[in-house]
Protein backbone atom coordinates (compact mmCIF):
# COMPACT_ATOMS: atom_id res chain seq x y z
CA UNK A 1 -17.61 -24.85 2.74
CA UNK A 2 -17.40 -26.15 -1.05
CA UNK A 3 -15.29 -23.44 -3.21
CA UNK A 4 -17.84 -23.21 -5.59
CA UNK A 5 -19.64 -21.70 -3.05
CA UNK A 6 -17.25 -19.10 -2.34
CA UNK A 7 -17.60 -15.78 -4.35
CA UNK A 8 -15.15 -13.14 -2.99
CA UNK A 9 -11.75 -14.01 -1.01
CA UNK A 10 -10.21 -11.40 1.04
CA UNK A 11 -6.69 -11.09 1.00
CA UNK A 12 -4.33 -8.92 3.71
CA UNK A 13 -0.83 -8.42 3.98
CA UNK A 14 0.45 -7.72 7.87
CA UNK A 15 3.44 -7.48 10.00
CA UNK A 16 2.67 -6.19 13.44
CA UNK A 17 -0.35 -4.74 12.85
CA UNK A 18 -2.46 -5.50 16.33
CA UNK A 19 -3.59 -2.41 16.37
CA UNK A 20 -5.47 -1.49 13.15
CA UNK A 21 -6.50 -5.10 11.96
CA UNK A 22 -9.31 -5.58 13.96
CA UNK A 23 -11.59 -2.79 12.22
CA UNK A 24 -10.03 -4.23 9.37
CA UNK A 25 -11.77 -7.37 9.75
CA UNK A 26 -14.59 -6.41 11.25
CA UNK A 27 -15.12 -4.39 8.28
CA UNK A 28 -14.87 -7.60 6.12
CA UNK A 29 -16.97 -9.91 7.94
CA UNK A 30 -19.76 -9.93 5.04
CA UNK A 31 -16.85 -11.84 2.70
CA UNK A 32 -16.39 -15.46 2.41
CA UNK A 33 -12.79 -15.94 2.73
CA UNK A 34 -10.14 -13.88 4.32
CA UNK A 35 -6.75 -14.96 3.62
CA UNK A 36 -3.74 -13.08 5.93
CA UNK A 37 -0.41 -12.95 4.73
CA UNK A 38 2.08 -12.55 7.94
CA UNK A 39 5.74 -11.44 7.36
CA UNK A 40 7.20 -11.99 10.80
CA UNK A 41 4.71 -10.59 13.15
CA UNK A 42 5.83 -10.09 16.86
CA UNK A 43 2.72 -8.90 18.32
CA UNK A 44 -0.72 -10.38 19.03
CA UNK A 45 -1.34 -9.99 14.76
CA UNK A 46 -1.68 -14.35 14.28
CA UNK A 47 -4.00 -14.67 17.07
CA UNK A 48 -6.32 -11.60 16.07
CA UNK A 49 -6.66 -13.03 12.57
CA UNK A 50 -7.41 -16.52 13.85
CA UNK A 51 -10.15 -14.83 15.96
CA UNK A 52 -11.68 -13.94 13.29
CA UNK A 53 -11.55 -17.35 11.66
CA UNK A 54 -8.85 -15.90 8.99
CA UNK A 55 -6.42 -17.90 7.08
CA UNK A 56 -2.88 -17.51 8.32
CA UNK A 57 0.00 -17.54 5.30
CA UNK A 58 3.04 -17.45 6.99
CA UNK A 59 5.56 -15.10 4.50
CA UNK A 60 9.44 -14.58 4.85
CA UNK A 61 9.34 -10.60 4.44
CA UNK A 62 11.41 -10.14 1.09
CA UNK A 63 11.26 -6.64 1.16
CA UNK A 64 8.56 -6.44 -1.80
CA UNK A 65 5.17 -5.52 -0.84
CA UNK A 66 4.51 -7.22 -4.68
CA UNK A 67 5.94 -10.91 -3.73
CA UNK A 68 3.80 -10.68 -0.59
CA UNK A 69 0.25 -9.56 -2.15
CA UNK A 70 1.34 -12.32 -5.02
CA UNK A 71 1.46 -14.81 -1.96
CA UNK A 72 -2.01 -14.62 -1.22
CA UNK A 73 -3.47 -15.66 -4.82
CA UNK A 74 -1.58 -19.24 -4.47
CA UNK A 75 -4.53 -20.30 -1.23
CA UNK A 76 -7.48 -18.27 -2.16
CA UNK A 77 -10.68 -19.88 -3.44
CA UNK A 78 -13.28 -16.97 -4.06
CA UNK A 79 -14.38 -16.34 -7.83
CA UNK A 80 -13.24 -12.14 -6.66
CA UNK A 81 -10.35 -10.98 -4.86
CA UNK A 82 -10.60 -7.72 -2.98
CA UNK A 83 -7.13 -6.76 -1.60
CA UNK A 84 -7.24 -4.71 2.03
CA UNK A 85 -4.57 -3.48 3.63
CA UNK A 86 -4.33 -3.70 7.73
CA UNK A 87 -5.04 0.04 7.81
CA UNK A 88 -8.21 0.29 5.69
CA UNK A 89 -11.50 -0.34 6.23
CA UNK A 90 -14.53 -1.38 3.87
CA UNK A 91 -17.50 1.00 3.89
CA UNK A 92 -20.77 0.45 3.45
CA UNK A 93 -20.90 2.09 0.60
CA UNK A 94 -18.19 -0.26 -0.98
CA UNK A 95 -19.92 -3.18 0.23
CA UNK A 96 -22.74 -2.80 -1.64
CA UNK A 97 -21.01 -1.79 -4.84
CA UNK A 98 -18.76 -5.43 -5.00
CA UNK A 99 -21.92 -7.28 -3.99
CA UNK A 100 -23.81 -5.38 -7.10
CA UNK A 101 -20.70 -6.78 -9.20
CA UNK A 102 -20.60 -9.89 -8.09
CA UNK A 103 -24.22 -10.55 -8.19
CA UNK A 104 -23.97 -9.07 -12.70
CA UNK A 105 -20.93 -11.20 -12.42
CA UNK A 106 -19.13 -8.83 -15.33
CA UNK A 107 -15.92 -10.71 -15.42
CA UNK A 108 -14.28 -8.34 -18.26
CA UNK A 109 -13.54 -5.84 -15.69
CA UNK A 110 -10.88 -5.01 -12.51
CA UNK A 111 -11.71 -2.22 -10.15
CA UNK A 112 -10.26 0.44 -8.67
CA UNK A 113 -11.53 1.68 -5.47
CA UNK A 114 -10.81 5.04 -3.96
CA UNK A 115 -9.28 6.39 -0.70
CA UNK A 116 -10.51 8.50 2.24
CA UNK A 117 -7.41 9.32 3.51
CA UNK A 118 -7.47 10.14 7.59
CA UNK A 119 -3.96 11.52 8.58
CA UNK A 120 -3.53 13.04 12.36
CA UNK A 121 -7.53 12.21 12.59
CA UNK A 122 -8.53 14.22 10.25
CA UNK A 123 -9.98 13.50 6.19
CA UNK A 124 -7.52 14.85 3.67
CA UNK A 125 -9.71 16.53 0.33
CA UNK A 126 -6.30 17.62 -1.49
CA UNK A 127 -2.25 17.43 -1.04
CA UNK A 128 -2.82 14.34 -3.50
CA UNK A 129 -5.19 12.28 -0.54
CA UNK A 130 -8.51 12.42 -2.94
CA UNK A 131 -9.77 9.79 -4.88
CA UNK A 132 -6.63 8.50 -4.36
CA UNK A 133 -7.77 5.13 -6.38
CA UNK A 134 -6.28 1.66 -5.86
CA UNK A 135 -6.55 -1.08 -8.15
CA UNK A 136 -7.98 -3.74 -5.49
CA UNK A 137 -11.19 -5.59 -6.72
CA UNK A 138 -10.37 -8.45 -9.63
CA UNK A 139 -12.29 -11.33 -10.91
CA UNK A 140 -9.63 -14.49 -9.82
CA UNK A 141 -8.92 -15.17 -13.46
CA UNK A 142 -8.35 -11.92 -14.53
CA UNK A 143 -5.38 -11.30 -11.67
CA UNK A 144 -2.32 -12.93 -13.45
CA UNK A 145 0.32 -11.36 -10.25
CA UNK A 146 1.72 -8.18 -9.18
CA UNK A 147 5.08 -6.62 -9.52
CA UNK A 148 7.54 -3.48 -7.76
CA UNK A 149 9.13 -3.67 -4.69
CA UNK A 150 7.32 -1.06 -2.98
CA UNK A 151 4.36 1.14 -5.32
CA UNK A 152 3.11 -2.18 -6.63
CA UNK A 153 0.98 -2.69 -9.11
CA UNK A 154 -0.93 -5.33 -10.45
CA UNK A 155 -1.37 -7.58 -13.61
CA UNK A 156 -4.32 -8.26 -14.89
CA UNK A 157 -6.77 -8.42 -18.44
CA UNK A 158 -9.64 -6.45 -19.20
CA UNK A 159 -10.44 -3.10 -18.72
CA UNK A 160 -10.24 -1.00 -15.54
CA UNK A 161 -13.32 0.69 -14.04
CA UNK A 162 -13.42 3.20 -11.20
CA UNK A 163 -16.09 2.09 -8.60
CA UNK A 164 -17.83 5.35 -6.11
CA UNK A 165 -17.55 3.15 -3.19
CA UNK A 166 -14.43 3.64 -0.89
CA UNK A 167 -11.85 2.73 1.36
CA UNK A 168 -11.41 3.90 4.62
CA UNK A 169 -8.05 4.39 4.86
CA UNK A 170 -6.33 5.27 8.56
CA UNK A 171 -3.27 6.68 7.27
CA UNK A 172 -1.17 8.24 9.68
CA UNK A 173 -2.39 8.63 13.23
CA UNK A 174 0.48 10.49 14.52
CA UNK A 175 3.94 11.51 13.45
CA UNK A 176 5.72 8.62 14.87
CA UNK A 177 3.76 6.34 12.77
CA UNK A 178 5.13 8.50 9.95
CA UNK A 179 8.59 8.67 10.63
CA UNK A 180 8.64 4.50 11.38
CA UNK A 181 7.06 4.16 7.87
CA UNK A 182 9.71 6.49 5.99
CA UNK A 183 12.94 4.72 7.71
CA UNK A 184 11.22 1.64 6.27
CA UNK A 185 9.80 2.48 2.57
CA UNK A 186 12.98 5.06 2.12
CA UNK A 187 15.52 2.29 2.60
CA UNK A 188 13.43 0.17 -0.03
CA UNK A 189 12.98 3.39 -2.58
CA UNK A 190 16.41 4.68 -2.24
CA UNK A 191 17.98 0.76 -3.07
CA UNK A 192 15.37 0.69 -5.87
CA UNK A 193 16.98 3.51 -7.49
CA UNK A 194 20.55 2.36 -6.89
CA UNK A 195 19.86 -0.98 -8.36
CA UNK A 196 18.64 1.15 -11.32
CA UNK A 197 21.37 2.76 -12.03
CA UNK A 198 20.54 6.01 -10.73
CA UNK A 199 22.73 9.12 -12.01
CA UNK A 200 25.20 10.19 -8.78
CA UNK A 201 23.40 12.73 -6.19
CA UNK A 202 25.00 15.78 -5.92
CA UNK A 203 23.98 19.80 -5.01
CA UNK A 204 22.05 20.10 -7.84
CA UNK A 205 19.77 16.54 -7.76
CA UNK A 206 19.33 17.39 -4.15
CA UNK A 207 18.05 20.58 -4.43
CA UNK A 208 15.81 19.86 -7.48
CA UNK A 209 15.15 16.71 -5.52
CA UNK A 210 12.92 18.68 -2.85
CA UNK A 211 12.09 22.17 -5.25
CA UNK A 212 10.04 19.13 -7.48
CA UNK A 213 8.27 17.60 -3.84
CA UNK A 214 7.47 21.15 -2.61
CA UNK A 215 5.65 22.26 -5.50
CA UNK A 216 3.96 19.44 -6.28
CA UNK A 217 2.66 19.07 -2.31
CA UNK A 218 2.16 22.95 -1.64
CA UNK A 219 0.90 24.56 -4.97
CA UNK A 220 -0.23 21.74 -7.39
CA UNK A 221 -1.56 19.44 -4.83
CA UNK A 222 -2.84 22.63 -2.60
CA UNK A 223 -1.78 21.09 0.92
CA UNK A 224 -2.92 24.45 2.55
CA UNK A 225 -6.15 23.96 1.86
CA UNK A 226 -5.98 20.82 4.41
CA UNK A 227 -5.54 23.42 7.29
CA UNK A 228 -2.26 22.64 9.73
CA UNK A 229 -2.54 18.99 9.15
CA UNK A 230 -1.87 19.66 5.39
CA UNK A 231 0.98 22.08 5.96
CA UNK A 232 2.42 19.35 8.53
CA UNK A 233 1.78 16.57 6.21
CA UNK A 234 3.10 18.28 2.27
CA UNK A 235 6.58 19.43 4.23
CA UNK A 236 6.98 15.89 5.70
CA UNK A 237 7.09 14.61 2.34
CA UNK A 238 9.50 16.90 1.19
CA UNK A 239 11.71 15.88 4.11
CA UNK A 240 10.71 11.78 3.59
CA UNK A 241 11.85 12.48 -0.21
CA UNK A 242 15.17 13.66 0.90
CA UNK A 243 15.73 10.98 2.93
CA UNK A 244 15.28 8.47 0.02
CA UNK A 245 18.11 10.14 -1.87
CA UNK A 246 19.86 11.10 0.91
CA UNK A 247 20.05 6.94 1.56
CA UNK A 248 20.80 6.51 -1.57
CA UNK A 249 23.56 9.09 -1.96
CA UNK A 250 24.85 6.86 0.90
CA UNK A 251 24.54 3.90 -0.97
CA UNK A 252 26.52 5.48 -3.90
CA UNK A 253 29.04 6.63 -1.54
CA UNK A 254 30.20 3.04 0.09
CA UNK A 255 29.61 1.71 -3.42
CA UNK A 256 32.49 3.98 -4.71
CA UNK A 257 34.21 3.29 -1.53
CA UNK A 258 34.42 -0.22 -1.78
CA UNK A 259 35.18 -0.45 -5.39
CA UNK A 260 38.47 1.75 -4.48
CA UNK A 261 39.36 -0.35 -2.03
CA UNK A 262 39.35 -3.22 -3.93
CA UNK A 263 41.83 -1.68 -6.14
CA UNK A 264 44.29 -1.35 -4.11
């Protein structure tokens, strides 16, 4: 296939992710590319994608989810570049809205798509789940990179439109899957913040610390109204909050530790 002829790339970033990117690609089977960016996989990820006739990047995991998403722009072809992660899927509805774009071909414009969140199987409407909009859809020369370690964002001209389409987003399946996740993205949050600088955690930035997460997940972001899955979910984020600072109290602590013992 010429690349002229190629109007939207696909790009996803995995590490083990057997389980959730099949739907994934199944989902993007209408696009023309699909380019997978692998940081280490141990499972059965490289051979699904190749299945599916996917590109296979082969990443050293840096620890920045920006560095790998930047990855993908260096083999792509496509004139657009929608960005899916392993755990979302492309409706129907979506598809039809980036094929409307493409086909107007309005170039002065990124997209951001929004979110149905599923967590423990079921939709979340509020504790922050809905629209829930990611910045995913670019024309290629529009896209100049991405940056942040872990909430990444992109770089890119024009102005940024908010597209009715959606993602299908399987979230969290079960609380495992959510306590893997925080011992990975905490370790990552808490060293952003203590190459930052961050002021010393003590009583008081502890306990504001999760006051701040528990208002904004029970009362502003109404978690209740999400039934026992929202309950389940807003307090889990005020405990996977703590742990970030808790790590990074840690961090502060060996930090001190070491710089005494080097004065002696």
């Amino acid at each position: 296939m010429k690349n002229k002829s190629i109007n939207i790339s696909a790009i996803i970033i995995t590490k083990n992710e057997e389980k959730k990117l099949p739907d994934c690609l199944k989902s993007l089977a209408w696009v023309d590319e699909v380019i997978v960016v692998d940081s280490g996989s141990s499972d059965r990820t490289i051979k699904i994608a190749e299945k599916f006739k996917a590109k296979v990047i082969n990443f050293k995991d840096t620890g920045s989810f920006a560095d790998r998403r930047a990855e993908g722009l260096k083999y792509i072809s496509g004139r657009w570049i929608i960005y899916v992660d392993a755990d979302e899927r492309v409706s129907n509805e979506l598809k039809q809205k980036i094929n409307l774009i493409v086909k107007d071909n309005y170039t002065k414009a990124s997209y951001a798509i929004p979110r149905k969140n599923y967590i423990f199987g079921k939709e979340f409407k509020h504790c922050g789940q809905w629209p829930d909009y990611q910045k995913r859809l670019f024309y290629n020369k529009n896209l100049k990179g991405w940056q942040g370690r872990l909430h990444e964002e992109p770089i890119f001209d024009g102005e940024l439109i908010c597209l009715k389409g959606y993602f299908i987003h399987i979230k969290h399946e079960k609380l495992e899957d959510m306590v893997f996740k925080t011992n990975l993205w905490s370790e990552i949050e808490a060293r952003n913040m203590f190459d930052a600088k961050h002021p010393k955690m003590n009583i008081l930035r502890f306990t504001s610390a999760i006051l701040r997460e528990s208002y904004l997940r029970m009362i502003k972001q109404t978690a209740f109204l999400d039934g026992n899955e929202g309950i389940i979910y807003a307090v889990y984020q005020v405990y996977s909050r703590f742990i970030s600072y808790a790590k990074l109290w840690e961090m502060q602590i060996n930090s001190s530790n070491l710089k005494l013992k080097n004065l002696k």
